[in-house]
Protein backbone atom coordinates (compact mmCIF):
# COMPACT_ATOMS: atom_id res chain seq x y z
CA UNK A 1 -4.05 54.33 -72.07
CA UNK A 2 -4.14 51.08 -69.81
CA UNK A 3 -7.37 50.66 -68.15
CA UNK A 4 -8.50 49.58 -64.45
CA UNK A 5 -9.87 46.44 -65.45
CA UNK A 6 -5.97 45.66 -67.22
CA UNK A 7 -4.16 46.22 -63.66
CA UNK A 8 -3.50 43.76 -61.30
CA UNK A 9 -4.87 45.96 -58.43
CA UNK A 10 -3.55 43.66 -55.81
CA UNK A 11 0.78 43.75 -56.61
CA UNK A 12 0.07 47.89 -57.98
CA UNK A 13 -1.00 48.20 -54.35
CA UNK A 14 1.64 46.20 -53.24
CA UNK A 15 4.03 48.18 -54.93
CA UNK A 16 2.54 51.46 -54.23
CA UNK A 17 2.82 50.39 -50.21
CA UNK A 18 6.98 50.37 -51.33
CA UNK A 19 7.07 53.54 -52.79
CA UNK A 20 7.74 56.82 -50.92
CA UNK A 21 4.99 59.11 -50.98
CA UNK A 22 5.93 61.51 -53.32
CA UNK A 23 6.97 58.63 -55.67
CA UNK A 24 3.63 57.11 -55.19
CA UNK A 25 1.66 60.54 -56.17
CA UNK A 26 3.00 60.73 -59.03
CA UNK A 27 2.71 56.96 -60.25
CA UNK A 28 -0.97 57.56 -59.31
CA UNK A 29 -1.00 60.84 -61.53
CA UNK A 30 0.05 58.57 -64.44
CA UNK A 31 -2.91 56.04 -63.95
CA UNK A 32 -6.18 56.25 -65.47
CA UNK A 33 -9.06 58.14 -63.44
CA UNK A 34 -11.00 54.56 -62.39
CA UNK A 35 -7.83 53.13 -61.24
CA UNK A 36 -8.59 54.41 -57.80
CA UNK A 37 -10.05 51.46 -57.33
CA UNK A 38 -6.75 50.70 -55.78
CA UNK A 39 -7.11 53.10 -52.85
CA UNK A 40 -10.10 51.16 -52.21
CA UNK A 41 -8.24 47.72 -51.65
CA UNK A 42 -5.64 50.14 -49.44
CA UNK A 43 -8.93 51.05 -46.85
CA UNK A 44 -10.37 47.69 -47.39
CA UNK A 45 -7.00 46.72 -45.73
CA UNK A 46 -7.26 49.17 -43.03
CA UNK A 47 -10.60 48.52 -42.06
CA UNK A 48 -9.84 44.82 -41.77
CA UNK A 49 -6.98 46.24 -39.50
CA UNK A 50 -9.08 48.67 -37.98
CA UNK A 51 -11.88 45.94 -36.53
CA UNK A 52 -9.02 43.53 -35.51
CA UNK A 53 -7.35 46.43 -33.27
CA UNK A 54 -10.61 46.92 -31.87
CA UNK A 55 -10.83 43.39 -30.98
CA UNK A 56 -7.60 42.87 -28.65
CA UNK A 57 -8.09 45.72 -26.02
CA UNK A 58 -11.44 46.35 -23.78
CA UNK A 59 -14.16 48.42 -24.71
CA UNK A 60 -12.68 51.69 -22.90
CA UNK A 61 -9.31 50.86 -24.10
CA UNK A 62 -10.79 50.64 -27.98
CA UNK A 63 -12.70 53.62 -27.37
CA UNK A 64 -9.95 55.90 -26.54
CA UNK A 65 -7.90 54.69 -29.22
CA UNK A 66 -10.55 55.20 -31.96
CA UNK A 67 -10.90 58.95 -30.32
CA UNK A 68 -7.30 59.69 -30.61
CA UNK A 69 -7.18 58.14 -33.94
CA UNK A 70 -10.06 60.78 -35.08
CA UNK A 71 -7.89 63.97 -33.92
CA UNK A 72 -5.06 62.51 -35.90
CA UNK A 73 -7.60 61.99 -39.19
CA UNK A 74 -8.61 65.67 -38.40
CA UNK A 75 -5.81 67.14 -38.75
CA UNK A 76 -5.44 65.24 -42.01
CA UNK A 77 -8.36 66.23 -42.93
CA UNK A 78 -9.88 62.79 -43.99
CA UNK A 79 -11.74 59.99 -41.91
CA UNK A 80 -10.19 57.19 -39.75
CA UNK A 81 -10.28 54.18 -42.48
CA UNK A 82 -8.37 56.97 -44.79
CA UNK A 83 -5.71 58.00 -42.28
CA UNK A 84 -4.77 54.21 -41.19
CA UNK A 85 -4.35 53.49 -44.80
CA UNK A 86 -2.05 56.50 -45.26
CA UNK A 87 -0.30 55.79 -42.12
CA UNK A 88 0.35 51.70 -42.89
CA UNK A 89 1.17 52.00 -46.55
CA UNK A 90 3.34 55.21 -46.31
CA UNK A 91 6.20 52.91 -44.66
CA UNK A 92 8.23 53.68 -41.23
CA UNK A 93 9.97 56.89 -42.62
CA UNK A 94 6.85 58.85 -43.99
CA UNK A 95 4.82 57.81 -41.23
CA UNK A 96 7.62 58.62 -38.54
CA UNK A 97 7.89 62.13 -39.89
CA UNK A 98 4.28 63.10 -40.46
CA UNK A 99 3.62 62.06 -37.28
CA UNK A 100 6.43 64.12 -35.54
CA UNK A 101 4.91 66.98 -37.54
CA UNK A 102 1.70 66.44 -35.46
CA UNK A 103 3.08 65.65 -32.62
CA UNK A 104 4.91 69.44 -32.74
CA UNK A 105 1.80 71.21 -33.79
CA UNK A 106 0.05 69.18 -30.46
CA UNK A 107 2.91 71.04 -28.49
CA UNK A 108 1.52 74.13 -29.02
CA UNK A 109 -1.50 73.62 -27.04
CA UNK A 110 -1.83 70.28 -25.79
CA UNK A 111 0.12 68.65 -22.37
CA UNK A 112 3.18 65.86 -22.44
CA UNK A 113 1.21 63.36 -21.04
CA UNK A 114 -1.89 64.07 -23.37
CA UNK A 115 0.39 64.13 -26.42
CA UNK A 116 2.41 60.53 -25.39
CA UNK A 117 -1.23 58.87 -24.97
CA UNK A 118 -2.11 59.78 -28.50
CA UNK A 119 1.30 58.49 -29.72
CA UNK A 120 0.75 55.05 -28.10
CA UNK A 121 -2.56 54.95 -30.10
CA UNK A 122 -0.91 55.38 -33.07
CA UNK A 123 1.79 52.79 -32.00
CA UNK A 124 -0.44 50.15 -30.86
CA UNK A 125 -1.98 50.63 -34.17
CA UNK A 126 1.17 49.87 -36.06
CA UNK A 127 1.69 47.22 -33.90
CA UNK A 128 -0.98 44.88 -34.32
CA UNK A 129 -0.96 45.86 -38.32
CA UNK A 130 2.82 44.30 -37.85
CA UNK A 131 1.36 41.24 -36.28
CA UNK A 132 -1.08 40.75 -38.47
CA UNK A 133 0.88 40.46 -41.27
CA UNK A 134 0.05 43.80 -43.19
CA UNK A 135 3.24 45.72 -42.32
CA UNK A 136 6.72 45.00 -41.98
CA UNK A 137 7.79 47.94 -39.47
CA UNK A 138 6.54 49.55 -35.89
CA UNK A 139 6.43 53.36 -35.91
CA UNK A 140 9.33 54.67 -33.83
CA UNK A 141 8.28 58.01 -32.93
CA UNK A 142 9.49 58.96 -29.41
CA UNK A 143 7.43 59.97 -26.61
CA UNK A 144 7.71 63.62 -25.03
CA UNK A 145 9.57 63.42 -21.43
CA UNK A 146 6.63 64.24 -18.30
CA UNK A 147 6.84 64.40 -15.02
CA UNK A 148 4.87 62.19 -12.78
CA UNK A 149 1.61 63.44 -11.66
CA UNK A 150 -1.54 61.49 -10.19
CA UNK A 151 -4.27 63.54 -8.51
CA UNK A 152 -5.03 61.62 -4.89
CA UNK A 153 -6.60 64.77 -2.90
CA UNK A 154 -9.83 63.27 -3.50
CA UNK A 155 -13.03 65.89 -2.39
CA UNK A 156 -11.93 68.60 0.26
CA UNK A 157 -12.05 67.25 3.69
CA UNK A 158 -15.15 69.54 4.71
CA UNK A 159 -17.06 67.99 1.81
CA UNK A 160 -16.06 64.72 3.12
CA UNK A 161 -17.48 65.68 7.08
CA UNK A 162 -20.71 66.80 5.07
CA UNK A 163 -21.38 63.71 3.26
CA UNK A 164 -20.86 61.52 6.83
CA UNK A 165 -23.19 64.07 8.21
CA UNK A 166 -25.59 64.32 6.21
CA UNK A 167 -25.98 60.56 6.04
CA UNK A 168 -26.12 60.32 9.91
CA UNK A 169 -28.93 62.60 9.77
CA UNK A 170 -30.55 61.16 7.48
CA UNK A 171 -29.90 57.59 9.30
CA UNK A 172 -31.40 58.66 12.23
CA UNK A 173 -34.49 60.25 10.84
CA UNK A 174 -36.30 57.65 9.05
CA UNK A 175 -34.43 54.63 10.44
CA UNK A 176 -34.63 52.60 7.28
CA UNK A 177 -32.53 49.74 6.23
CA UNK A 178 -31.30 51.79 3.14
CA UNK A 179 -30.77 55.01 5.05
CA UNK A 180 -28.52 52.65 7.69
CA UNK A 181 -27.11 50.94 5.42
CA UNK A 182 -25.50 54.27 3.57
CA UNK A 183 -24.06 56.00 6.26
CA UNK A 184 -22.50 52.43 7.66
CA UNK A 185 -20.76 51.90 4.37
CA UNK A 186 -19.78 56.15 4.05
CA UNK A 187 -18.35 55.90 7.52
CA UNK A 188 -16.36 52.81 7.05
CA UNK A 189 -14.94 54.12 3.77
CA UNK A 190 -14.08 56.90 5.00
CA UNK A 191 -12.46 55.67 8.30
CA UNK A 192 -10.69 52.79 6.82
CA UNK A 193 -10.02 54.36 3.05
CA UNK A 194 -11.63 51.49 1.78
CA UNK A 195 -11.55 50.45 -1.89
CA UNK A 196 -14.89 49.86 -3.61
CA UNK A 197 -14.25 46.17 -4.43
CA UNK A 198 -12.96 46.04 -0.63
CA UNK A 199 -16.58 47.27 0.48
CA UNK A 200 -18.96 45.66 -1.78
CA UNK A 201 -17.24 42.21 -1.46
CA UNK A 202 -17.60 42.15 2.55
CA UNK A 203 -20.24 39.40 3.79
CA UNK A 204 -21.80 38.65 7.04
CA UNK A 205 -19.59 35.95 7.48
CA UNK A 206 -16.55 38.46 7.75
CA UNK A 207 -17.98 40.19 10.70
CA UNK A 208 -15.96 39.40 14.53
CA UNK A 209 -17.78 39.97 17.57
CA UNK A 210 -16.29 40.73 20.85
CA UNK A 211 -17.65 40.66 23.91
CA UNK A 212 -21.22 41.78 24.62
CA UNK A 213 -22.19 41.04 20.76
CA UNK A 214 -20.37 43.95 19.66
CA UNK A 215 -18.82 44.00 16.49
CA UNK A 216 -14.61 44.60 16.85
CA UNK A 217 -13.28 43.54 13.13
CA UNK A 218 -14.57 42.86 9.63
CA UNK A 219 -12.03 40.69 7.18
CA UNK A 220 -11.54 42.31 3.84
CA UNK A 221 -9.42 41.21 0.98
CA UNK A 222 -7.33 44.05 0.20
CA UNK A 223 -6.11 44.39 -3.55
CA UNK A 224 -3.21 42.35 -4.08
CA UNK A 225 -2.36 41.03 -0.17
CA UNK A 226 -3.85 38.17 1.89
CA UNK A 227 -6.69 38.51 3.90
CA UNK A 228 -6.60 40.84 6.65
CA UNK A 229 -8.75 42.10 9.85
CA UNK A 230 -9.76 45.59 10.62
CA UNK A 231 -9.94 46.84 14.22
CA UNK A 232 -13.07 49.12 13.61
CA UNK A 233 -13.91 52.56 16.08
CA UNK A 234 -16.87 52.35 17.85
CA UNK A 235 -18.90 54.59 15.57
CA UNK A 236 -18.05 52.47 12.82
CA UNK A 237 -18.59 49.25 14.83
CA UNK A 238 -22.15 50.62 15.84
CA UNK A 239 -23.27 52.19 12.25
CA UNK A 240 -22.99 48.44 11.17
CA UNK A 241 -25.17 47.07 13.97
CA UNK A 242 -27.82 49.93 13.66
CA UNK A 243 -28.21 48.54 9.50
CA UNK A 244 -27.91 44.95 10.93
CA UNK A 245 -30.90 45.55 13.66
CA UNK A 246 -32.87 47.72 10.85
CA UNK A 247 -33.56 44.30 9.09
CA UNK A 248 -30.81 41.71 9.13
CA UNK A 249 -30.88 40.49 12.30
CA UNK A 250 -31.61 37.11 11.83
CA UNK A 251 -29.41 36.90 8.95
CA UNK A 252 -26.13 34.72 9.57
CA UNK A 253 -24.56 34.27 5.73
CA UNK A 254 -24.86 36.46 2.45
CA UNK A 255 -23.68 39.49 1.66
CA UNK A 256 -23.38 42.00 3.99
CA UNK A 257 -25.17 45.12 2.04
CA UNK A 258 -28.09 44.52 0.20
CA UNK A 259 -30.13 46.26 -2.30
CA UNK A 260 -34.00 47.35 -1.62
CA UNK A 261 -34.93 44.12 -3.66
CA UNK A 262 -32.98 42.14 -1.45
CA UNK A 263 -29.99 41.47 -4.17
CA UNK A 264 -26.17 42.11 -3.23
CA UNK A 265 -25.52 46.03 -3.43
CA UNK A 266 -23.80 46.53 -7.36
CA UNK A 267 -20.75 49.07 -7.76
CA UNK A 268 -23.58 51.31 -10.10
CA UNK A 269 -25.73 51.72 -6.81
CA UNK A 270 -22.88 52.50 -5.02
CA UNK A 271 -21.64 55.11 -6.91
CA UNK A 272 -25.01 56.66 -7.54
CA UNK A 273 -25.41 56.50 -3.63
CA UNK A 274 -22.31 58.78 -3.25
CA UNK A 275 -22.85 60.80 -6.32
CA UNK A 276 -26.12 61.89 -4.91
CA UNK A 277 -24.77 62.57 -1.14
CA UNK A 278 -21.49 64.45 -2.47
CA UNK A 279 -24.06 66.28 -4.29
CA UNK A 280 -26.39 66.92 -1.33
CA UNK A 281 -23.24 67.97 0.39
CA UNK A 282 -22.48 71.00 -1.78
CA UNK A 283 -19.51 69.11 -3.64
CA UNK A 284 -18.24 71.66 -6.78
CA UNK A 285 -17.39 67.91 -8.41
CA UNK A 286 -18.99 64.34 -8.68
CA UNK A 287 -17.98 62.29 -5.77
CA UNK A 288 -16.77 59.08 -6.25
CA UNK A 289 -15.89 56.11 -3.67
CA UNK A 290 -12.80 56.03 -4.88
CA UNK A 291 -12.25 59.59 -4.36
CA UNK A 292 -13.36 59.60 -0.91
CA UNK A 293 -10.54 56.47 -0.45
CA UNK A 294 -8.05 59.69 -1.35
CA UNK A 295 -9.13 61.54 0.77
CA UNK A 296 -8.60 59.61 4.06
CA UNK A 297 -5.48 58.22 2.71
CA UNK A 298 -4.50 62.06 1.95
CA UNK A 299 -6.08 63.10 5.71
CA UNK A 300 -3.91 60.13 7.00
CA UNK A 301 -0.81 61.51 5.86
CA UNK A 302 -1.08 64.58 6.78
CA UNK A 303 -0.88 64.39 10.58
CA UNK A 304 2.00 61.81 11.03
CA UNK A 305 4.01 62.19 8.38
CA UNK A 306 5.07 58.28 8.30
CA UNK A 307 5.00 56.87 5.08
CA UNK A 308 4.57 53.27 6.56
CA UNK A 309 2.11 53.92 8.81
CA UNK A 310 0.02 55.28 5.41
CA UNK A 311 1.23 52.45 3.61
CA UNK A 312 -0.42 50.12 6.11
CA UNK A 313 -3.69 52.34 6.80
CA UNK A 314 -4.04 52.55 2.81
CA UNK A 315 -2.97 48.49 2.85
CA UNK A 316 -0.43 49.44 -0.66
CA UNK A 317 1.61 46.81 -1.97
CA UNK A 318 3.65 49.27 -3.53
CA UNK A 319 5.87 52.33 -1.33
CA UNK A 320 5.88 54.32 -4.23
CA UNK A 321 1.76 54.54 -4.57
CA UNK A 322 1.65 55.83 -0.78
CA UNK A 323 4.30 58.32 -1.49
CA UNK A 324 1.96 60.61 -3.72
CA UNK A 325 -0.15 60.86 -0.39
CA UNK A 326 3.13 61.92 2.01
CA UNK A 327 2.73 65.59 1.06
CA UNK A 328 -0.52 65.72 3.00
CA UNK A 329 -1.58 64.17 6.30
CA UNK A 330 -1.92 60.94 8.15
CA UNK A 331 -3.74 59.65 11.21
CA UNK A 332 -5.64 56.37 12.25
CA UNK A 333 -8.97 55.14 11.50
CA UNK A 334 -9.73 56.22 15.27
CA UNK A 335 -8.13 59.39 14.98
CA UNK A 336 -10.21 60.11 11.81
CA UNK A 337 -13.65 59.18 13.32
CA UNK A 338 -12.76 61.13 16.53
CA UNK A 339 -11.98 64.06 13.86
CA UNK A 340 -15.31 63.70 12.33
CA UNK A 341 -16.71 64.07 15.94
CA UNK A 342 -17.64 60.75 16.34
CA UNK A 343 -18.00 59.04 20.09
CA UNK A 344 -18.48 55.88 20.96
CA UNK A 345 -21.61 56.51 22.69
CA UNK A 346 -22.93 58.93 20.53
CA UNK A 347 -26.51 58.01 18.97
CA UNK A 348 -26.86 57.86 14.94
C-alpha cells in the first residue's frame, strides 16, 4: 500500500477540493490511515482564510461572524477551522445544499431576519475565500423574504419624565457642576431628540445669546446635513446656564461638557450617566441616549401626525427613516418641555 510520505499532499488535496463529497469519502477510504495528513493542509487553508476574513471587517462585524460561524460548526458537529474547510473544498453544489439543509432546520425555531444574517456570514465567508484565490465559486444560497421591522419606541414616555425629573432634583439639591451638567444634557436630548455624537460634539463656541445674556440657539452638526441652529425652550436655555454658572463661567472656548477631571465628556460616561438615571428611574430595560432620541422622535409624531414636521424635528436625511416614527406622535421641542411641565420661570 502507498504511503503518506509517497503522496504529493498538495495536488491529492487539490484534487480532493474537485471531487464531490461522496466521491471524495471514498477516495479517502482507499488511502492509508496517516494520509490524513491531507485534511490537515485543507484546515491549514481555512485558517489562513479564517484570519484574513477576520481582518477586512471591524471588530463587532468579525465577532458576529465568527459567532454565527460556531452555530453552523455545531450543528456539524465539529469546530470552526473544520467546518470552513468542509464548506470551501466541498464546491458550490455541496455547500449550497448543506447549507439549505440548515437553513430549513433554523426555520423551525429561529426568525427570517435571524436566519438571513447567518447566511450572509457564511457568504461573506465564501466571498473573501473567492478573492483570495482559494475558491473559484460564491455560495448562492438565497435569503428568506422578511418584513421590515426596526424598534424606535425607545423607553416608555413616563420613564422618560422620570429620568428628567429625577435629574432636576438632583440638580437642584447639591448644585454641582456634574449634577448640572446631567440634567442640561437629559433635557436637551430629550427636547431636541438629539443624537449622541450631536451632544457630545457641541462646544462653547456653538452657544447664541440673545438679549439679556440669555442663551436662544446652540449649532449642532446633524448626521449627514450642514450645520444648523436650534431655537432652544426656556428650560432648556436655562439648564445650560445653571451648568455654565456652576463652574464655567469664565470659560469662552472648549468643549461645552466636561468631565470631573476637567477632560471633554466621552460617549462611555455618557452612557453610564443614563444607564444609571434610567435605572434610578425604575426603567424594566437599560437606557440608552440613543433610545431616549426614539422616544421624542416617537412622542413627536404622535401629536401632529406630519411626517415632515418629524423629519425636520428628528433632522433625517432620509423620509423613509422618519416614517417608522409616523405611527406614534409628534410635537415641538416647546411642546415637549411644556409636556414635561417645564416653565420658563420655573427654578431647577
Amino acid at each position: 500500500m502507498t504511503s503518506a510520505s509517497e503522496i504529493d499532499l498538495a495536488k491529492l488535496a487539490e484534487t480532493l477540493a474537485a471531487l464531490p463529497a461522496r466521491q471524495r469519502r471514498q477516495v479517502l477510504r482507499m488511502l492509508p490511515d496517516d494520509a490524513t495528513l491531507v485534511a490537515r493542509v485543507n484546515q491549514a487553508a481555512a485558517k489562513d482564510i479564517l484570519s484574513i476574513w477576520r481582518a477586512t471587517v471591524s471588530n463587532s462585524t468579525a465577532a458576529m461572524y465568527r459567532r454565527n460561524l460556531g452555530y453552523y460548526a455545531d450543528w456539524l458537529h465539529c469546530d470552526i477551522t473544520q467546518a470552513t474547510a468542509q464548506l470551501l473544498s466541498d464546491g458550490p453544489g455541496a455547500a449550497y445544499r448543506t447549507v439549505t439543509l440548515w437553513v430549513g432546520q433554523m426555520r423551525e425555531t429561529l426568525s427570517p431576519a435571524t436566519i438571513n444574517n447567518r447566511i450572509a456570514s457564511l457568504r461573506s465567508l465564501t466571498n473573501c475565500a473567492k478573492r483570495a484565490g482559494y475558491i473559484t465559486w460564491q455560495l448562492d444560497v438565497k435569503t428568506l423574504p422578511t418584513r421590515a421591522y426596526r424598534d424606535v419606541s425607545g423607553p416608555p414616555w413616563p420613564v422618560v419624565q422620570r429620568m428628567v425629573n429625577l435629574a432636576r432634583r438632583r440638580a437642584a439639591g447639591d448644585g454641582s457642576g456634574k449634577s448640572q451638567r446631567d440634567a442640561a444634557m437629559l433635557i436637551l436630548t430629550v427636547t431636541h431628540a438629539l443624537r449622541k455624537a450631536e451632544l457630545l460634539a457641541m462646544r462653547l463656541e456653538d452657544l447664541l445669546y440673545g438679549e439679556r445674556g440669555r442663551l436662544q440657539q446652540v449649532r449642532i452638526k446633524p448626521k449627514g446635513r450642514d450645520y444648523e441652529h436650534l431655537t432652544l425652550p426656556p428650560i432648556a436655555g436655562q439648564a445650560v446656564m445653571l451648568y455654565l454658572h456652576a463652574g464655567r463661567k469664565h470659560a469662552k472656548t472648549g468643549p461645552l461638557w466636561l468631565s470631573r477631571r476637567g477632560r471633554a465628556l466621552s460617549a462611555p460616561a455618557w452612557d453610564a450617566v443614563v444607564h444609571e438615571l434610567g435605572r434610578s428611574a425604575g426603567a424594566r430595560a437599560i437606557v440608552r441616549p440613543h433610545g431616549l432620541r426614539h422616544a421624542s422622535i416617537t412622542r413627536h409624531a404622535a401629536m401632529s401626525q406630519d411626517p415632515f414636521s418629524t423629519r425636520e424635528f428628528a433632522r433625517h436625511c432620509d423620509m423613509k427613516t422618519t416614517m417608522h416614527y409616523v405611527d406614534d406622535s409628534a410635537q415641538s421641542a416647546f411642546d415637549i418641555a411644556a409636556e414635561l411641565g417645564f416653565t420658563a420661570t420655573e427654578p431647577l
